[in-house]
N, C-alpha and C. Protein backbone atom coordinates (compact mmCIF):
# COMPACT_ATOMS: atom_id res chain seq x y z
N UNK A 1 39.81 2.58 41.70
CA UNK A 1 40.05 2.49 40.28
C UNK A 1 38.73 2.45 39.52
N UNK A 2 37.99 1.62 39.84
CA UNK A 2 36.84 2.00 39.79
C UNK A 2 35.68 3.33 39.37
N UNK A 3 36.11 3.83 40.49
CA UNK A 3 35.25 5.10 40.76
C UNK A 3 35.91 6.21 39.50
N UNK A 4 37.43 6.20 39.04
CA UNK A 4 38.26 6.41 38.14
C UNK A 4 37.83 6.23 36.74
N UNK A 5 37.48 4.92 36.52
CA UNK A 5 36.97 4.42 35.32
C UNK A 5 35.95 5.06 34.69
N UNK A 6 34.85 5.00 35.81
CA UNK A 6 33.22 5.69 35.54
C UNK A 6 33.64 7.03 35.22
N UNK A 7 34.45 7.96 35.79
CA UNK A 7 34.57 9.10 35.32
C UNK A 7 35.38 9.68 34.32
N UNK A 8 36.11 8.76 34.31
CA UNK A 8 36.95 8.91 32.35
C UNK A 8 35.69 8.75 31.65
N UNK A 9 35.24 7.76 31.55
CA UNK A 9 33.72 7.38 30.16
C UNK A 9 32.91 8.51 30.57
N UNK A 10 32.09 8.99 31.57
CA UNK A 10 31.31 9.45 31.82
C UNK A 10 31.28 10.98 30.94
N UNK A 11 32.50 11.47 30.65
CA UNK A 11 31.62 12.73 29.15
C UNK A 11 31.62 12.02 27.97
N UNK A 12 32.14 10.73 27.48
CA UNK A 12 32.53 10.31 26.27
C UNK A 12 31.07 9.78 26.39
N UNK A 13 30.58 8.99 27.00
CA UNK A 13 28.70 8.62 27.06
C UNK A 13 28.03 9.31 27.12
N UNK A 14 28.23 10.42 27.69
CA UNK A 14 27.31 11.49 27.42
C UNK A 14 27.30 12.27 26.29
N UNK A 15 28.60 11.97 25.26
CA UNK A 15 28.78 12.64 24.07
C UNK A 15 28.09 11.86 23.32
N UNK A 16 27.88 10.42 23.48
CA UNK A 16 26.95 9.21 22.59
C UNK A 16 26.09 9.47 22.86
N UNK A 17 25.43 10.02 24.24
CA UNK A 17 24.07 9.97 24.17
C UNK A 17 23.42 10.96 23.23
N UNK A 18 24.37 12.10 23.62
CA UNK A 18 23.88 13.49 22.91
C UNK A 18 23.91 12.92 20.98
N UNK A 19 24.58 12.46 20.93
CA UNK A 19 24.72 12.50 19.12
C UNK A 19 23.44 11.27 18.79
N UNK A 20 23.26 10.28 19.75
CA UNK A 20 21.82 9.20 19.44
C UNK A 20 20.67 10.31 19.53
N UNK A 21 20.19 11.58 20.63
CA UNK A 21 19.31 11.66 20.51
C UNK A 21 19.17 12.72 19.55
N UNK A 22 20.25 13.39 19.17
CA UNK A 22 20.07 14.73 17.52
C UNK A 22 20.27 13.91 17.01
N UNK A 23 20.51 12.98 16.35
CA UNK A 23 20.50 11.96 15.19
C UNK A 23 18.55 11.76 15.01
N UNK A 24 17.98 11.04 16.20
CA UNK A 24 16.41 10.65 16.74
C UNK A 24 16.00 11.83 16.31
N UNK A 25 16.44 13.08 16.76
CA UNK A 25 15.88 14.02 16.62
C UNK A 25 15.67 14.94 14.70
N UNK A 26 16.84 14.72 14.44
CA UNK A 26 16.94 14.64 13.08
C UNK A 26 16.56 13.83 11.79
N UNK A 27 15.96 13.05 12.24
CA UNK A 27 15.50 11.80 11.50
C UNK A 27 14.11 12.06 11.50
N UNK A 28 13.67 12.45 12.98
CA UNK A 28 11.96 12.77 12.76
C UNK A 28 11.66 14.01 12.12
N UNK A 29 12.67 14.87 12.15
CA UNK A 29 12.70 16.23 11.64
C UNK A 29 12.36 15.89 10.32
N UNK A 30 13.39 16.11 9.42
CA UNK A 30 13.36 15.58 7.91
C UNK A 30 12.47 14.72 7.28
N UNK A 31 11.61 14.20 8.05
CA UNK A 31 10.29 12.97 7.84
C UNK A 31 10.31 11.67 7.51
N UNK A 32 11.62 11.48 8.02
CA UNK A 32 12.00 10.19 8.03
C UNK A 32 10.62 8.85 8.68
N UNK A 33 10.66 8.10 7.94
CA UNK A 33 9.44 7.32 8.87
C UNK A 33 9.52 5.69 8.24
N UNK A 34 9.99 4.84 8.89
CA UNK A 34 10.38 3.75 9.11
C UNK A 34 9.53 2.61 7.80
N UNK A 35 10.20 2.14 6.78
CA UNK A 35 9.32 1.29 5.98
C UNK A 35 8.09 0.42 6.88
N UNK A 36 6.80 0.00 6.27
CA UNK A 36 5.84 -0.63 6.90
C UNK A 36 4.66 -0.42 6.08
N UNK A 37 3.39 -1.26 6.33
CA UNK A 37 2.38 -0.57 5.87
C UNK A 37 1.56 0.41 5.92
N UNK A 38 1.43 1.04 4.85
CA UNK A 38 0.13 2.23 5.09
C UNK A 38 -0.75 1.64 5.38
N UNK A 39 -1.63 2.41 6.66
CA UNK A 39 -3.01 2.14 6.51
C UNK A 39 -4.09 1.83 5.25
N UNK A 40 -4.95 1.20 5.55
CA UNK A 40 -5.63 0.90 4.10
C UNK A 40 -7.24 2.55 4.82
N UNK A 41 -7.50 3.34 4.01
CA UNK A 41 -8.91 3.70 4.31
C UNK A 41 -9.60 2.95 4.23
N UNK A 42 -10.96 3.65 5.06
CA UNK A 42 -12.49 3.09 5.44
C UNK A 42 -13.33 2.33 4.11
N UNK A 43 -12.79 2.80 3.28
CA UNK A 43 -13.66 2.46 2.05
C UNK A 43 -13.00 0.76 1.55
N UNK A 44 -11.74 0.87 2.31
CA UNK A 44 -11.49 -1.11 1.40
C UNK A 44 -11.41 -1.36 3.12
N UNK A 45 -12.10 -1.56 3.63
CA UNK A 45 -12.04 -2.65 4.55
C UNK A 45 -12.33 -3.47 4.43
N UNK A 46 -12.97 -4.01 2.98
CA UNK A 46 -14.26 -5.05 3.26
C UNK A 46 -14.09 -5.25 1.53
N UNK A 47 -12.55 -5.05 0.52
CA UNK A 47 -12.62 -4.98 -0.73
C UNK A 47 -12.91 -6.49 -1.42
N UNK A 48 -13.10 -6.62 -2.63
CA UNK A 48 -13.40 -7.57 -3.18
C UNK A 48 -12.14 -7.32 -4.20
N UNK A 49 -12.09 -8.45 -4.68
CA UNK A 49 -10.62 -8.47 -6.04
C UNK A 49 -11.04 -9.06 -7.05
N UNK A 50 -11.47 -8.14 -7.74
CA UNK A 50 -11.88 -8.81 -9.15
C UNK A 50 -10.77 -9.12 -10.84
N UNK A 51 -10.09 -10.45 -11.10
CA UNK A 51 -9.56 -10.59 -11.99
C UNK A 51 -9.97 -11.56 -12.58
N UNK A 52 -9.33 -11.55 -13.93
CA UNK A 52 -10.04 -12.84 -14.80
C UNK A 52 -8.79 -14.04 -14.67
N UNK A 53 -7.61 -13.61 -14.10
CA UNK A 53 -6.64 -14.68 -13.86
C UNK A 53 -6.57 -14.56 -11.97
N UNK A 54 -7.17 -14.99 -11.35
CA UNK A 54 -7.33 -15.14 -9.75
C UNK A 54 -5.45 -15.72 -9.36
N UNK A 55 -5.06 -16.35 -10.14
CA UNK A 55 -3.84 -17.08 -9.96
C UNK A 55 -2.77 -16.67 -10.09
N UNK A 56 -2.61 -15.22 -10.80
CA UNK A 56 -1.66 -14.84 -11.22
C UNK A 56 -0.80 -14.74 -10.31
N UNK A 57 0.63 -14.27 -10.22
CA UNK A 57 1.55 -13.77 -8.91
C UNK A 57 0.66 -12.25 -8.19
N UNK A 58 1.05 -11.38 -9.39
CA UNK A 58 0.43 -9.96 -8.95
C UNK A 58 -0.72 -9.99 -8.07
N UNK A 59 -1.92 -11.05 -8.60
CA UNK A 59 -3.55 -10.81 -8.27
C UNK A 59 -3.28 -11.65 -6.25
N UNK A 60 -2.53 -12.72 -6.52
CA UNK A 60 -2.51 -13.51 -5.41
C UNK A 60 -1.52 -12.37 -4.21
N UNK A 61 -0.75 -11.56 -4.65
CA UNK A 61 0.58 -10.70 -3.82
C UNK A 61 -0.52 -9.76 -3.38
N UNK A 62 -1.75 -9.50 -4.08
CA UNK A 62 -2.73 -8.52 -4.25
C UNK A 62 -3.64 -8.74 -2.97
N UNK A 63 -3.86 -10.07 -2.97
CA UNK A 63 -4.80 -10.19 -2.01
C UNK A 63 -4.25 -10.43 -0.67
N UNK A 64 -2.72 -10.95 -0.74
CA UNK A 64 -1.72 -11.24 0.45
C UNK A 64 -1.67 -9.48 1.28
N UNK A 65 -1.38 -8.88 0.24
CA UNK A 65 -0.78 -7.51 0.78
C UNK A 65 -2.18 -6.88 1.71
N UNK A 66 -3.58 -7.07 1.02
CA UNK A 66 -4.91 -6.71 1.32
C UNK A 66 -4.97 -6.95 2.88
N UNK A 67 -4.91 -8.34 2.67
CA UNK A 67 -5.29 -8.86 4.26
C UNK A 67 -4.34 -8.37 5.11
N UNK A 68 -2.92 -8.55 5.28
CA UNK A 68 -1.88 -7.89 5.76
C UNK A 68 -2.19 -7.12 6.26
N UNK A 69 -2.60 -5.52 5.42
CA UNK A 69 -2.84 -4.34 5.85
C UNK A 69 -4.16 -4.37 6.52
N UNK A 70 -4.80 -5.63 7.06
CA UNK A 70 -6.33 -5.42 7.70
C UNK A 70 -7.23 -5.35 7.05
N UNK A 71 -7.09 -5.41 5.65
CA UNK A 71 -8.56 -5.62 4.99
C UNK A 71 -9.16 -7.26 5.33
N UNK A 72 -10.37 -7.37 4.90
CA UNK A 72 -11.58 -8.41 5.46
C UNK A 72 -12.08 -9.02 3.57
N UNK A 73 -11.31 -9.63 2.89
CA UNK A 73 -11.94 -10.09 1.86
C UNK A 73 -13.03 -10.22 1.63
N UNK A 74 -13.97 -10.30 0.65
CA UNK A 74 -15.17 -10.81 0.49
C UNK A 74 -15.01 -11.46 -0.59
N UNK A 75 -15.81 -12.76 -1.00
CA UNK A 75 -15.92 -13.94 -1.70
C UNK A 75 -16.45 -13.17 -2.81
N UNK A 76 -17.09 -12.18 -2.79
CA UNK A 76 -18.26 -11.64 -4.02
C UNK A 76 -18.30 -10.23 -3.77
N UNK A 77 -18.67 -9.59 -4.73
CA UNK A 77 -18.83 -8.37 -4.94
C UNK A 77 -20.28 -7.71 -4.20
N UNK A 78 -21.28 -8.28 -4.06
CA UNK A 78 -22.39 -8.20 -3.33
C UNK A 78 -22.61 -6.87 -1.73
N UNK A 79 -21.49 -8.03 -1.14
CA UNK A 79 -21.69 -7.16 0.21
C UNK A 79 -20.07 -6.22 0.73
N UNK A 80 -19.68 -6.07 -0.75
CA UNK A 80 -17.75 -5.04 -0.86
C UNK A 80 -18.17 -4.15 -0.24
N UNK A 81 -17.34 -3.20 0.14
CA UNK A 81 -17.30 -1.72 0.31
C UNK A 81 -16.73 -1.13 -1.09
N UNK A 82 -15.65 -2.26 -1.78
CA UNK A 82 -15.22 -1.35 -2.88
C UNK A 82 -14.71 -2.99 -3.79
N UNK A 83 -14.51 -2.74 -5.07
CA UNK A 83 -14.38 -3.64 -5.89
C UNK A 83 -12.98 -3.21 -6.74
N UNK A 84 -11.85 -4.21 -6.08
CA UNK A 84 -10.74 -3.52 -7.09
C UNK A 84 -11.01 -4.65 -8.28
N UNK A 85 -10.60 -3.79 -9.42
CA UNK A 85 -10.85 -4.57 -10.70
C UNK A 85 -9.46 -4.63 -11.34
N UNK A 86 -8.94 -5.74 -11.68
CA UNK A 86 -7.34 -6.08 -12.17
C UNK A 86 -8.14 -6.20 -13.70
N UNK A 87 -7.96 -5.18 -14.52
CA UNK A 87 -8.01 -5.08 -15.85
C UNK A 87 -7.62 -5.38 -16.69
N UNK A 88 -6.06 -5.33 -16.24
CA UNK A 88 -5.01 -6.37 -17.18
C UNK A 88 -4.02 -6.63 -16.51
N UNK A 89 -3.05 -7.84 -16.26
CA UNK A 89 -2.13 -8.10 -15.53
C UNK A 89 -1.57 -9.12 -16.51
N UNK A 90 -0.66 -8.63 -17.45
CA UNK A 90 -0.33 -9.51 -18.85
C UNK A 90 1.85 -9.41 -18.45
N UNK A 91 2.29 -10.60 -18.92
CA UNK A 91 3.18 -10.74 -18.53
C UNK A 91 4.08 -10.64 -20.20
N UNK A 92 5.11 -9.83 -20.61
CA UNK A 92 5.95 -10.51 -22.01
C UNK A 92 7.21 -10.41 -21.75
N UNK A 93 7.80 -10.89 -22.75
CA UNK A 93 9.26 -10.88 -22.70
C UNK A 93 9.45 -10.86 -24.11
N UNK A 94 10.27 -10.02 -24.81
CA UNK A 94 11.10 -9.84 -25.70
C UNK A 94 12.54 -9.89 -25.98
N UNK A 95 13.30 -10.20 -27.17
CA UNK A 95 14.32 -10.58 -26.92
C UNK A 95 14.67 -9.08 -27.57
N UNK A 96 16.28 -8.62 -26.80
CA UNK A 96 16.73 -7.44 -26.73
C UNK A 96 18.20 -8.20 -27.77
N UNK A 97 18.96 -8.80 -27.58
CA UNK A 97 19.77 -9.00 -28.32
C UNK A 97 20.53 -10.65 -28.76
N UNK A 98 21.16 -10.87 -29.86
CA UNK A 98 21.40 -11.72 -30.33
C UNK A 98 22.51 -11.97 -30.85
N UNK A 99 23.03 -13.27 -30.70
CA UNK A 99 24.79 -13.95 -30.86
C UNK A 99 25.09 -14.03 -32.60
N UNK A 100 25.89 -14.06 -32.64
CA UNK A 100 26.62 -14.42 -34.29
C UNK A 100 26.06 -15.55 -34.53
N UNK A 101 25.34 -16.47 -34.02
CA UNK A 101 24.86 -17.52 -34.29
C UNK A 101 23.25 -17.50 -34.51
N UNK A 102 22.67 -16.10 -34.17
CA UNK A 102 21.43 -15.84 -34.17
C UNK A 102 20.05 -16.76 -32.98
N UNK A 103 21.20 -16.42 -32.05
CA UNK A 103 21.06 -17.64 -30.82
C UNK A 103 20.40 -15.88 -29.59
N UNK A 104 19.11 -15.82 -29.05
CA UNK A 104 19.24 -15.06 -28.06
C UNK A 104 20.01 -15.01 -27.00
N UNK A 105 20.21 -13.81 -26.87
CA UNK A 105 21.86 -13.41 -25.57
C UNK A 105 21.19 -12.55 -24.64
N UNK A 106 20.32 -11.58 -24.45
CA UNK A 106 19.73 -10.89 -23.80
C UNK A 106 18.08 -11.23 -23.67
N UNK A 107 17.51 -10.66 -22.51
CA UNK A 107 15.80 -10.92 -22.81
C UNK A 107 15.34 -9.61 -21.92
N UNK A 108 14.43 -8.92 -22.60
CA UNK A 108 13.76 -8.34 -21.63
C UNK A 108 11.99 -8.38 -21.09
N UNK A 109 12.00 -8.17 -20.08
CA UNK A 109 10.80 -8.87 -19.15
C UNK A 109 10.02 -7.59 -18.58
N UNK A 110 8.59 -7.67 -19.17
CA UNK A 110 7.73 -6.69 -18.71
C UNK A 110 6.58 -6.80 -18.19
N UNK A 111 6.48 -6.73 -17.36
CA UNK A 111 4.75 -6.79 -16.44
C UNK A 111 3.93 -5.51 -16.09
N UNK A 112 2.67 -5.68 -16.89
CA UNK A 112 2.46 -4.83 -16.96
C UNK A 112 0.81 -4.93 -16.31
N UNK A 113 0.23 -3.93 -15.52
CA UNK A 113 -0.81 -4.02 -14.69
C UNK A 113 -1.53 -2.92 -14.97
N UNK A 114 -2.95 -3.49 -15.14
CA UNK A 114 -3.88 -2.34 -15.05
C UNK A 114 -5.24 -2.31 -14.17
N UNK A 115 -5.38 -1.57 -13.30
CA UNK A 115 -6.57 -1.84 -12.46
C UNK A 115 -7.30 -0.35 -11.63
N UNK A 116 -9.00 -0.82 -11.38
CA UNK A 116 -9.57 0.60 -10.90
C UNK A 116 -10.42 0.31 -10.00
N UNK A 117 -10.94 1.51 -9.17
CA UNK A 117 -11.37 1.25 -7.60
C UNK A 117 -12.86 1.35 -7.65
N UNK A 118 -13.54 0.99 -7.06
CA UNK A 118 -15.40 1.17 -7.40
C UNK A 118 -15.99 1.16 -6.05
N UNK A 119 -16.95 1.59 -5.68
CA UNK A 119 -17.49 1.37 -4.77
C UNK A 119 -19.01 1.89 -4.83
N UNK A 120 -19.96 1.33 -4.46
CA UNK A 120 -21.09 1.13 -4.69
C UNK A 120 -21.65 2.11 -6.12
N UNK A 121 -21.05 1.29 -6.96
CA UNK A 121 -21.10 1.57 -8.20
C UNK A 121 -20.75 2.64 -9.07
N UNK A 122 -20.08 3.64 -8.20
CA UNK A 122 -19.02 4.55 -8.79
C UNK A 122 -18.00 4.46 -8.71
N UNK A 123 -16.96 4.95 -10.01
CA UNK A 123 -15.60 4.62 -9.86
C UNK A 123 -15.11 5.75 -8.78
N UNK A 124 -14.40 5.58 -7.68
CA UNK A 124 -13.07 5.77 -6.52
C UNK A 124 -12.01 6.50 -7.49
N UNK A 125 -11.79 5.23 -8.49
CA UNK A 125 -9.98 5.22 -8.59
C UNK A 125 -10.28 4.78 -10.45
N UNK A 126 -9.98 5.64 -11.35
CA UNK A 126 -10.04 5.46 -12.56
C UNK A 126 -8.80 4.51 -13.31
N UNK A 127 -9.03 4.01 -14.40
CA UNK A 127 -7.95 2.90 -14.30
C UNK A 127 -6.68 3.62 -14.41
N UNK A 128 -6.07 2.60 -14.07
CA UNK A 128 -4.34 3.13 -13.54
C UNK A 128 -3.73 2.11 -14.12
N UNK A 129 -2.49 2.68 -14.94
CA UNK A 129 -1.65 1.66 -15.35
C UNK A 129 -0.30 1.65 -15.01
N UNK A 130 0.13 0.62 -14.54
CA UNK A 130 1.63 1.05 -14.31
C UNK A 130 2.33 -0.58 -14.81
N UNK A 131 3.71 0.06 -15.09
CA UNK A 131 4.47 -1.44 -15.99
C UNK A 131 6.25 -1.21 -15.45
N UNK A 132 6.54 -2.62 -15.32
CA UNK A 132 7.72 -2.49 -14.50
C UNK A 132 8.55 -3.19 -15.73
N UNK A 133 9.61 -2.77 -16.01
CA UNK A 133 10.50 -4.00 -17.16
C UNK A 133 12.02 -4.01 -15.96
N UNK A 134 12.80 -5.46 -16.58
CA UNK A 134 13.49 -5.68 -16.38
C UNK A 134 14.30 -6.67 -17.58
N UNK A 135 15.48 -6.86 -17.41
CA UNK A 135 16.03 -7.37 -18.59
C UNK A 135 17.37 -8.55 -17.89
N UNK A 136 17.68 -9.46 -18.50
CA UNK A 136 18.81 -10.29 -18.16
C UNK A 136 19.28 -11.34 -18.96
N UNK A 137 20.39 -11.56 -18.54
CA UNK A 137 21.17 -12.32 -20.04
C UNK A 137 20.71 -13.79 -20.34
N UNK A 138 20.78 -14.12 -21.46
CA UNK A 138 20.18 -15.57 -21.64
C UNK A 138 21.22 -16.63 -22.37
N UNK A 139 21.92 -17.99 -21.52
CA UNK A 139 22.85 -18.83 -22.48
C UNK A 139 22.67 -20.18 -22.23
N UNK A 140 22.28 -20.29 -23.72
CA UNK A 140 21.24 -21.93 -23.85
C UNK A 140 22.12 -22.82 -22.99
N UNK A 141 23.29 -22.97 -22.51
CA UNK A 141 23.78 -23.95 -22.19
C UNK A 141 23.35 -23.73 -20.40
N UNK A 142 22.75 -22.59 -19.94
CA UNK A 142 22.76 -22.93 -18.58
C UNK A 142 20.90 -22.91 -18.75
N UNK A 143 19.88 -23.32 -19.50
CA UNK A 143 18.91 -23.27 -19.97
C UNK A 143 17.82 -23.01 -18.37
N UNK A 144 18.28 -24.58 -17.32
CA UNK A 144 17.31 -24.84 -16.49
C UNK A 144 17.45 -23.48 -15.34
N UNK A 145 18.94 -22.99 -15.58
CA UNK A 145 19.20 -22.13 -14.60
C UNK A 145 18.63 -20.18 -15.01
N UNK A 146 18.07 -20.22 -16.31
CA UNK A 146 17.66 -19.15 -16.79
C UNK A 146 16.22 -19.06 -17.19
N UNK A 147 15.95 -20.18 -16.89
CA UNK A 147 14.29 -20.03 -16.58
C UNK A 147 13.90 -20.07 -15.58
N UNK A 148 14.65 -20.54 -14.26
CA UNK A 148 14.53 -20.16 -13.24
C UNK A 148 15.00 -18.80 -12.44
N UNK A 149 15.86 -18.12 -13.54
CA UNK A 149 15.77 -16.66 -13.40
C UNK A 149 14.82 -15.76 -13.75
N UNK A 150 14.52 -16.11 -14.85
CA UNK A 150 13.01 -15.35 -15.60
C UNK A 150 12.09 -15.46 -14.73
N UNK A 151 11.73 -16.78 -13.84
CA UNK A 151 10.53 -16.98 -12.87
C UNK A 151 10.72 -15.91 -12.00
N UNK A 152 11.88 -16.21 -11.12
CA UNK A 152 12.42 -15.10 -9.66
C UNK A 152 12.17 -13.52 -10.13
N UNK A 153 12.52 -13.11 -11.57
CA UNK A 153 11.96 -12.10 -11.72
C UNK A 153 10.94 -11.49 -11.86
N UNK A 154 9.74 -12.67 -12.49
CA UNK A 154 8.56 -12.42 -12.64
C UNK A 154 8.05 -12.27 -11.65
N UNK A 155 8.20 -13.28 -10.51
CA UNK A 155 7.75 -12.92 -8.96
C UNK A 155 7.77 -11.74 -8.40
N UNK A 156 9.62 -11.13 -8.69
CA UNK A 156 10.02 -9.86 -8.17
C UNK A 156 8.99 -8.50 -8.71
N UNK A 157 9.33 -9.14 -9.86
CA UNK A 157 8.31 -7.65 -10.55
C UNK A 157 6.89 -7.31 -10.13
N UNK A 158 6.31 -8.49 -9.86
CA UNK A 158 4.79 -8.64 -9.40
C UNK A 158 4.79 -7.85 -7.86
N UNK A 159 5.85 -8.39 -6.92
CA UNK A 159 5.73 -8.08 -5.70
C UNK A 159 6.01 -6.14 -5.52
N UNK A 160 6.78 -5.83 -6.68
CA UNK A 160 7.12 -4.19 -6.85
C UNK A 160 5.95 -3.71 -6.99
N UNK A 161 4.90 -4.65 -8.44
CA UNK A 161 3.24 -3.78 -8.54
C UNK A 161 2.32 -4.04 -7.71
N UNK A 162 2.72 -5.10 -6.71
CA UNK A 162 1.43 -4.96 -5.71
C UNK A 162 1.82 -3.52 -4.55
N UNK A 163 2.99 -3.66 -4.28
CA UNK A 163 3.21 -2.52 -3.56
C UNK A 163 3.17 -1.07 -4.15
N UNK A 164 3.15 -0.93 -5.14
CA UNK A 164 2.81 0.40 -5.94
C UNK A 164 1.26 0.49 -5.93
N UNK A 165 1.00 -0.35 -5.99
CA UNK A 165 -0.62 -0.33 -6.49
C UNK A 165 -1.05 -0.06 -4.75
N UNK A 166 -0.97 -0.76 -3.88
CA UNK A 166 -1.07 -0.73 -2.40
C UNK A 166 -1.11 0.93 -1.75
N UNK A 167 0.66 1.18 -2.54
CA UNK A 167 0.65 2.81 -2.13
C UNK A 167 -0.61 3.59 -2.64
N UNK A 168 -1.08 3.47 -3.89
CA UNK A 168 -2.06 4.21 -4.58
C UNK A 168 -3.33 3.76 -3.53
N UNK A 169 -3.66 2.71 -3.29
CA UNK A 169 -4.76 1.98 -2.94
C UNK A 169 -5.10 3.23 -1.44
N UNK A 170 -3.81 3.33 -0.42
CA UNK A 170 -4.02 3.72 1.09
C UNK A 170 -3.82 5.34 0.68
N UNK A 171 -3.69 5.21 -0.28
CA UNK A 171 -3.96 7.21 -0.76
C UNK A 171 -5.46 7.47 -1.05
N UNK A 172 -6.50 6.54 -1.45
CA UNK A 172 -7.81 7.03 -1.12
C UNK A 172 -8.55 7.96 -0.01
């Protein structure tokens, strides 16, 4: 019964195998290629991060993502290979809409980043700006629970421009 068994399954597994490896095979075809980090090039191995807010989410996700990908920080600009410069990394929020009571009901949330690449004293990477918005509802009565939404987003948004900026960065 046995010997029975193995040979009932035995084209139906071989029909799985065949469709796992044209699937494998189709996936590398089309250029499919698995989320992860890009390599960083030769020129930031050794980058420096220059901002006037060191603390920000973006500047700190900035230097997390750096090391990650194998870069080697430097304390100072002195002995860089390249000097990224965070130009502006300014955070606002505006209110989008408002109650019969003239009470805000909506907010929208924009982070917006600007920064450029240098290396032994020529610019690499000319400044680049990129700005992410997002928007979400606001009701005074759940107050503590909607500023702790505004935070989670601000985080979120930051962690979208370090990885945009990252992609640009390993395209040098």
């Amino acid at each position: 019964m046995n010997a029975r068994r193995s040979s009932a399954y035995s084209p139906v597994m071989r029909g799985v195998r065949l469709v796992l490896v044209l699937t494998g095979l189709f996936a590398t075809a089309c250029g499919f290629k698995m989320q992860g980090r890009d390599p960083l090039p030769p020129l930031l191995a050794t980058p420096y991060v220059q901002a006037t807010d060191a603390q920000s989410d973006f500047v700190q996700g900035l230097r997390k993502a750096l090391l990650t990908s194998g870069a080697k920080l430097t304390p100072g600009s002195d002995n860089a290979s390249a000097v990224v410069r965070v130009l502006e990394d300014d955070v606002s929020r505006k209110i989008l809409s408002v109650s019969a009571r003239n009470t805000p009901r909506e907010y929208e949330i924009t982070y917006k980043v600007r920064f450029s690449v240098s290396s032994n004293g020529k610019e690499v990477l000319e400044p680049q700006e990129i700005e992410l918005t997002r928007d979400y509802s606001f009701d005074e009565t759940l107050m503590l629970a909607k500023e702790n939404e505004e935070s989670i987003l601000r985080e979120a948004l930051a962690r979208d421009l370090v990885g945009m900026v990252m992609r640009r960065l390993s395209s040098l």
